[in-house]
N, C-alpha and C. Protein backbone atom coordinates (compact mmCIF):
# COMPACT_ATOMS: atom_id res chain seq x y z
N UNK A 1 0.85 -1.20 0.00
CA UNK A 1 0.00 0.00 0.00
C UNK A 1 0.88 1.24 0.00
N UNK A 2 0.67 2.25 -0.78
CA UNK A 2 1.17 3.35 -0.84
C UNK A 2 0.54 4.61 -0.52
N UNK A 3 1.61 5.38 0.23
CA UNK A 3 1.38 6.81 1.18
C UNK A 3 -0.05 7.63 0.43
N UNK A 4 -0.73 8.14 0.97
CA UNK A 4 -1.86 8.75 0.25
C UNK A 4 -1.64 9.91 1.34
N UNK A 5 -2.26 11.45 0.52
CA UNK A 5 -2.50 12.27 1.18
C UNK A 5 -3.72 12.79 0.70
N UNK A 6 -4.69 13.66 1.38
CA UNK A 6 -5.61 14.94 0.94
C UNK A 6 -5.12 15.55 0.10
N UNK A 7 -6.20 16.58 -0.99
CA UNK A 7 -5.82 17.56 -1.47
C UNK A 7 -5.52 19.03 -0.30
N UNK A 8 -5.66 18.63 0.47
CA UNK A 8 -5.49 20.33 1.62
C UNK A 8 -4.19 20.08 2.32
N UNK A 9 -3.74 18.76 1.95
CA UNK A 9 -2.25 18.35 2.18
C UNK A 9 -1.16 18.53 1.24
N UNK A 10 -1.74 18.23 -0.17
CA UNK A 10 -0.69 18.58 -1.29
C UNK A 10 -0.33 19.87 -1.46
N UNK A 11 -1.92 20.48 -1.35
CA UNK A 11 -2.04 22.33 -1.36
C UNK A 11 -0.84 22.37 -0.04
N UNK A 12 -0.66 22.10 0.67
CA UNK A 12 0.59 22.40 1.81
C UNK A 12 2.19 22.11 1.06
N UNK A 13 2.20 20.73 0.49
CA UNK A 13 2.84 20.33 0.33
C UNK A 13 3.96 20.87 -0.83
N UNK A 14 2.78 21.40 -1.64
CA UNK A 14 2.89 22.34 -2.99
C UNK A 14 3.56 23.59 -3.08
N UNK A 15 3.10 24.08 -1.58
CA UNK A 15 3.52 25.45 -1.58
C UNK A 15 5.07 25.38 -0.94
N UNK A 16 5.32 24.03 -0.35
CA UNK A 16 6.92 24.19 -0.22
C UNK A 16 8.01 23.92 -0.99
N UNK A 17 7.08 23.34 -2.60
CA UNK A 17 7.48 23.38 -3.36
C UNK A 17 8.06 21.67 -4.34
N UNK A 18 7.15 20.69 -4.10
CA UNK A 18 7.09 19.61 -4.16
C UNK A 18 6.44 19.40 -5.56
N UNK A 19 7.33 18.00 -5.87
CA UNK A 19 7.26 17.74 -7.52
C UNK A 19 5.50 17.04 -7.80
N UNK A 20 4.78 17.29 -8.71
CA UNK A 20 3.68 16.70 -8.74
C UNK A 20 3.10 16.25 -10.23
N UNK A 21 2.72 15.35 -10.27
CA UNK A 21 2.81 14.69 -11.45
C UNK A 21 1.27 14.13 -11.83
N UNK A 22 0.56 14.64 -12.90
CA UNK A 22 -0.90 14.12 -13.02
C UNK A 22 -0.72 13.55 -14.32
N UNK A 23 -1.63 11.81 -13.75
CA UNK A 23 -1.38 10.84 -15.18
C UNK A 23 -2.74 11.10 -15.51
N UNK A 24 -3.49 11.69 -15.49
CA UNK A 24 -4.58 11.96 -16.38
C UNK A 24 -4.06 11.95 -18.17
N UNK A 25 -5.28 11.84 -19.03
CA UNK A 25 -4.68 11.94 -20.21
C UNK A 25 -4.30 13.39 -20.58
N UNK A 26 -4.13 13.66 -21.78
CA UNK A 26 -3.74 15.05 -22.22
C UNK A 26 -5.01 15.93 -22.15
N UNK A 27 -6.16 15.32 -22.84
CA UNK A 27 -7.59 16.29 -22.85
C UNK A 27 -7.96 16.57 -21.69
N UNK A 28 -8.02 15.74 -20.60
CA UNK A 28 -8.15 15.68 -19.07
C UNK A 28 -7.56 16.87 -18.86
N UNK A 29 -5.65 17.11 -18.70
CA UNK A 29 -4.87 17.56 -18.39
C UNK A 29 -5.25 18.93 -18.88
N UNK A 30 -5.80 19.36 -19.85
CA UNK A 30 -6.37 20.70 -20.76
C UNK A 30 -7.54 21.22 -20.01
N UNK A 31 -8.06 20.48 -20.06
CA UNK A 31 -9.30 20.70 -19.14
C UNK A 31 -9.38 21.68 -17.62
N UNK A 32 -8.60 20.71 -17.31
CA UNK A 32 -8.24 21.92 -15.48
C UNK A 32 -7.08 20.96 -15.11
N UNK A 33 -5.92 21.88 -14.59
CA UNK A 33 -4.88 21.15 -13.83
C UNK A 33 -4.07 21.65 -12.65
N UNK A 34 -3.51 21.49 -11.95
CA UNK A 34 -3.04 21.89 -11.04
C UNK A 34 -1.73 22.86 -11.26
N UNK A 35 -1.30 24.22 -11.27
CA UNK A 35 -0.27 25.26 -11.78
C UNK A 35 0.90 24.37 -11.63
N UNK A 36 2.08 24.18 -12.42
CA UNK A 36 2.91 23.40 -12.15
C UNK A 36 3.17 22.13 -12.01
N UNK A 37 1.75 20.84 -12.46
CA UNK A 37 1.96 19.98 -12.18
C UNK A 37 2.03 19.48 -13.76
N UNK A 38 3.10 18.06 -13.87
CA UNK A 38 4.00 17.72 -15.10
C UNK A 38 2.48 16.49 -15.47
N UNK A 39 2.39 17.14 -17.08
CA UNK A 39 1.77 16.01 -17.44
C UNK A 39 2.07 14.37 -17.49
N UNK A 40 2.11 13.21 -16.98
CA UNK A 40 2.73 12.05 -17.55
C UNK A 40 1.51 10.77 -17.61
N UNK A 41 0.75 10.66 -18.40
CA UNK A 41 -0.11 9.51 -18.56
C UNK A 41 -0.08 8.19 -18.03
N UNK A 42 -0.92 8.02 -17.29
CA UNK A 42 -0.70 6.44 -17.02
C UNK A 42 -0.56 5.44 -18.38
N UNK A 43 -0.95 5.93 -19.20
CA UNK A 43 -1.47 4.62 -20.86
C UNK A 43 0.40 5.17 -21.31
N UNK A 44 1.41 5.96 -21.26
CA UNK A 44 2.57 6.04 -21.40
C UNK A 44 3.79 6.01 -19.90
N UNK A 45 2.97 6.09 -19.11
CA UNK A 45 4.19 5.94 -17.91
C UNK A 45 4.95 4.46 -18.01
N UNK A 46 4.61 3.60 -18.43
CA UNK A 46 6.28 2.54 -18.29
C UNK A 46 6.88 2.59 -19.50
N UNK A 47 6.84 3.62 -20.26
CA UNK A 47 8.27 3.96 -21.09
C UNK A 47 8.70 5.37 -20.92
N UNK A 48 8.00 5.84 -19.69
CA UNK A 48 8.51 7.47 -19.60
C UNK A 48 8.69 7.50 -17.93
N UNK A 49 8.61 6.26 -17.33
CA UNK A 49 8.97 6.52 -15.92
C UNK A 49 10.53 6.64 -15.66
N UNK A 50 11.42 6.57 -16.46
CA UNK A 50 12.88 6.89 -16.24
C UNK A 50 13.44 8.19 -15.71
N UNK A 51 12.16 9.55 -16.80
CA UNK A 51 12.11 10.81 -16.25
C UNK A 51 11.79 11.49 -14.91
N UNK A 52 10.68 10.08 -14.16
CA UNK A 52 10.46 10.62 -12.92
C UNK A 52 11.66 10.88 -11.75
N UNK A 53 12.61 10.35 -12.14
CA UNK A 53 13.97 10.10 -10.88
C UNK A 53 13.26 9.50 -9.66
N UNK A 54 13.87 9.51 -8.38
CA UNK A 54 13.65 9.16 -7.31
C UNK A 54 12.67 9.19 -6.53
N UNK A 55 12.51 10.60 -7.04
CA UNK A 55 11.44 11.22 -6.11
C UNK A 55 11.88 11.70 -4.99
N UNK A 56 10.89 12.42 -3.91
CA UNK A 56 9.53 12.17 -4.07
C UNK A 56 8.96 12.86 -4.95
N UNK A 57 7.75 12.51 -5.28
CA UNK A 57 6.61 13.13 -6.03
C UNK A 57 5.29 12.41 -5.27
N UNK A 58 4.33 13.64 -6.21
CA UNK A 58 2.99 13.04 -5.46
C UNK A 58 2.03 12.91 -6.85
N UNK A 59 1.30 12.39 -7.09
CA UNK A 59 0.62 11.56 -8.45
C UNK A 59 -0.36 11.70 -7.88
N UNK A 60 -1.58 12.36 -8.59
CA UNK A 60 -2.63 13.06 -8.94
C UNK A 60 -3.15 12.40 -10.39
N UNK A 61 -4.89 12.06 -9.96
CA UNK A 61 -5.58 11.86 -11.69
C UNK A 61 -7.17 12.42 -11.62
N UNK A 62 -7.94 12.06 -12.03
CA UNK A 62 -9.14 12.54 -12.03
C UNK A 62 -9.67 12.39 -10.18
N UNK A 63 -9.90 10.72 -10.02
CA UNK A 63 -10.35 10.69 -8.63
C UNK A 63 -9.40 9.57 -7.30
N UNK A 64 -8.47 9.52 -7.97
CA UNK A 64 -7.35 8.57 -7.33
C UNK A 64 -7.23 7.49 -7.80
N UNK A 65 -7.73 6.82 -8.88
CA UNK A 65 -7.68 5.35 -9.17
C UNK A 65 -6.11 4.98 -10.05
N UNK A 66 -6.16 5.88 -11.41
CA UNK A 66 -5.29 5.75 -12.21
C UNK A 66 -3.75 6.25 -11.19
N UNK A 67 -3.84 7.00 -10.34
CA UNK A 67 -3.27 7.26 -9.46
C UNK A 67 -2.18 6.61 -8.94
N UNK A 68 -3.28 5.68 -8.19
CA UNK A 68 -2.98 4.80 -7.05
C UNK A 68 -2.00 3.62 -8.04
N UNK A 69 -2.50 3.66 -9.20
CA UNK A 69 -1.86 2.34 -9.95
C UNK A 69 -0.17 2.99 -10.49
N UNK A 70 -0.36 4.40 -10.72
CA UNK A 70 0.86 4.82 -11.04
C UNK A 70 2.02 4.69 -10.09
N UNK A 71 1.46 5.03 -9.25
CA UNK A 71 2.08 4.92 -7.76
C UNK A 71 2.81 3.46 -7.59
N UNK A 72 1.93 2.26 -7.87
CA UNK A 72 2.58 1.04 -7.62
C UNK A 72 3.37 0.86 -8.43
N UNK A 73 3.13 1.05 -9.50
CA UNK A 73 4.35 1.01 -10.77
C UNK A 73 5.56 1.34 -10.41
N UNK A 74 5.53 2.92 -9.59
CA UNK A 74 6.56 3.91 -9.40
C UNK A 74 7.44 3.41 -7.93
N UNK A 75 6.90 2.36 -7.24
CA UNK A 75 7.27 1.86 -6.47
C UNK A 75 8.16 0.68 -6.68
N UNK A 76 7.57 0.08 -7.58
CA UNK A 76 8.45 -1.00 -8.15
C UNK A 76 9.28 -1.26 -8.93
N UNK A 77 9.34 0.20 -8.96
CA UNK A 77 10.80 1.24 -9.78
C UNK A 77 11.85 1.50 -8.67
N UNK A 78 11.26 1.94 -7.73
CA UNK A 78 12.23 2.47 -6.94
C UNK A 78 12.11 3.78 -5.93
N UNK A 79 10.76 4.43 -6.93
CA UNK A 79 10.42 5.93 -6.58
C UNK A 79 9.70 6.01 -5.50
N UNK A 80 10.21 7.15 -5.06
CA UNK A 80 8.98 7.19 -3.60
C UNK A 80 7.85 8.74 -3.99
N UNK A 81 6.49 7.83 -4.00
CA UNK A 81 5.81 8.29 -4.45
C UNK A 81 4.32 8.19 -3.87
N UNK A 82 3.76 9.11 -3.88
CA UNK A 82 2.22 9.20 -2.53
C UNK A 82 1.18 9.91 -3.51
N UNK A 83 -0.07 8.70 -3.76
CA UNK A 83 -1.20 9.03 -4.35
C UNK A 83 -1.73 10.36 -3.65
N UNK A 84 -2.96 10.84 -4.57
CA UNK A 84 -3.52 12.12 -3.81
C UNK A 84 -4.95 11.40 -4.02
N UNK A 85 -5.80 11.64 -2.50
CA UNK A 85 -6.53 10.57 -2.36
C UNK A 85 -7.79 11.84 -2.71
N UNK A 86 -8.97 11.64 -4.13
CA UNK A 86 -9.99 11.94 -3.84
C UNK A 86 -9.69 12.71 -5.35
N UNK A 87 -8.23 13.05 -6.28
CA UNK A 87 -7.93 13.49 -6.94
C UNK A 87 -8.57 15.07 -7.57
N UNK A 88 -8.33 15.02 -8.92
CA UNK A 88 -8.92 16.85 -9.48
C UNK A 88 -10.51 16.75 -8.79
N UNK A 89 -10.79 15.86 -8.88
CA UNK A 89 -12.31 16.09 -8.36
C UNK A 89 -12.58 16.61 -7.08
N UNK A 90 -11.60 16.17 -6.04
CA UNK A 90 -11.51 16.32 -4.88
C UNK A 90 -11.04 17.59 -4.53
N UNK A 91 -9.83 18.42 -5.34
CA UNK A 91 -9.06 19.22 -5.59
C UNK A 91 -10.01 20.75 -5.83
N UNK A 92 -10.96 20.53 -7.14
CA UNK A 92 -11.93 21.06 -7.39
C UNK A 92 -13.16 21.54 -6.37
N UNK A 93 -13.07 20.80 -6.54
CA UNK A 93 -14.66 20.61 -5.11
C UNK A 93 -14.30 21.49 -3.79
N UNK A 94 -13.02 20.93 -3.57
CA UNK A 94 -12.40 22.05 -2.24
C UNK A 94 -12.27 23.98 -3.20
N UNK A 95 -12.58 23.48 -3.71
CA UNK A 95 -12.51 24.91 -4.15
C UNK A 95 -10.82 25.82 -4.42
N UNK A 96 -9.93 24.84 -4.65
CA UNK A 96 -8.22 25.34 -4.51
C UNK A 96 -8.03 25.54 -6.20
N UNK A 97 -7.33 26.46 -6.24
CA UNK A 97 -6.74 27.10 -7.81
C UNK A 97 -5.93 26.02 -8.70
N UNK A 98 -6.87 26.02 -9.47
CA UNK A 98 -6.29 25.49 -11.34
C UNK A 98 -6.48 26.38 -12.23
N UNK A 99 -5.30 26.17 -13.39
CA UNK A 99 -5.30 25.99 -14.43
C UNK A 99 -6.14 25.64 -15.45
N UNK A 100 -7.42 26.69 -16.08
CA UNK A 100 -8.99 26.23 -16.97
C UNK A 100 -8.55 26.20 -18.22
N UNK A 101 -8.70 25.32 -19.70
CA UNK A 101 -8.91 25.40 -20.83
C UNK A 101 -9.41 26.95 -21.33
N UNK A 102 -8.32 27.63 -22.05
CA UNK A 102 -8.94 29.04 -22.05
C UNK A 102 -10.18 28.74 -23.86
């Protein structure tokens, strides 16, 4: 099982300046995203997880699912890496600042 946090935790986490990574797809990612967070797809992360390094990072998707799976991947890489539990939806809903499709 891997580390999960809140979005009112990342929003903390964010502001000290922590790497964050949403595998949502690209249209997803257009849609609304978090300022600063690196696009990387779950349907392309095991030929682009080399770029993640060590970590940490924290992995963000729509509602935590695709997430949570990136996360195990990224674990069995090596990376230390903590789902965001409740994802953009969760993110949204709290009412915290994104990035809108202009």
């Amino acid at each position: 099982m891997n580390a999960e946090i809140s979005t009112a935790e990342l929003r903390e986490v964010l502001a000290q300046g922590a790497r964050l990574i949403d595998v949502r797809e690209a249209d997803e990612y257009a849609e609304a995203h978090i300022s600063g967070a690196e696009l990387m797809p779950l349907s392309t992360l095991p030929t682009s997880i080399a770029s993640v390094g060590a970590g940490p990072v924290y992995v963000i998707c729509k509602s935590g699912g695709r997430s949570a799976m990136a996360c195990e991947l990224m674990a069995s890489e090596g990376i230390e890496a903590t789902n965001v539990s409740g994802g953009m939806m969760s993110w949204l809903h709290e009412g915290f600042e994104a990035e809108f499709e202009q």
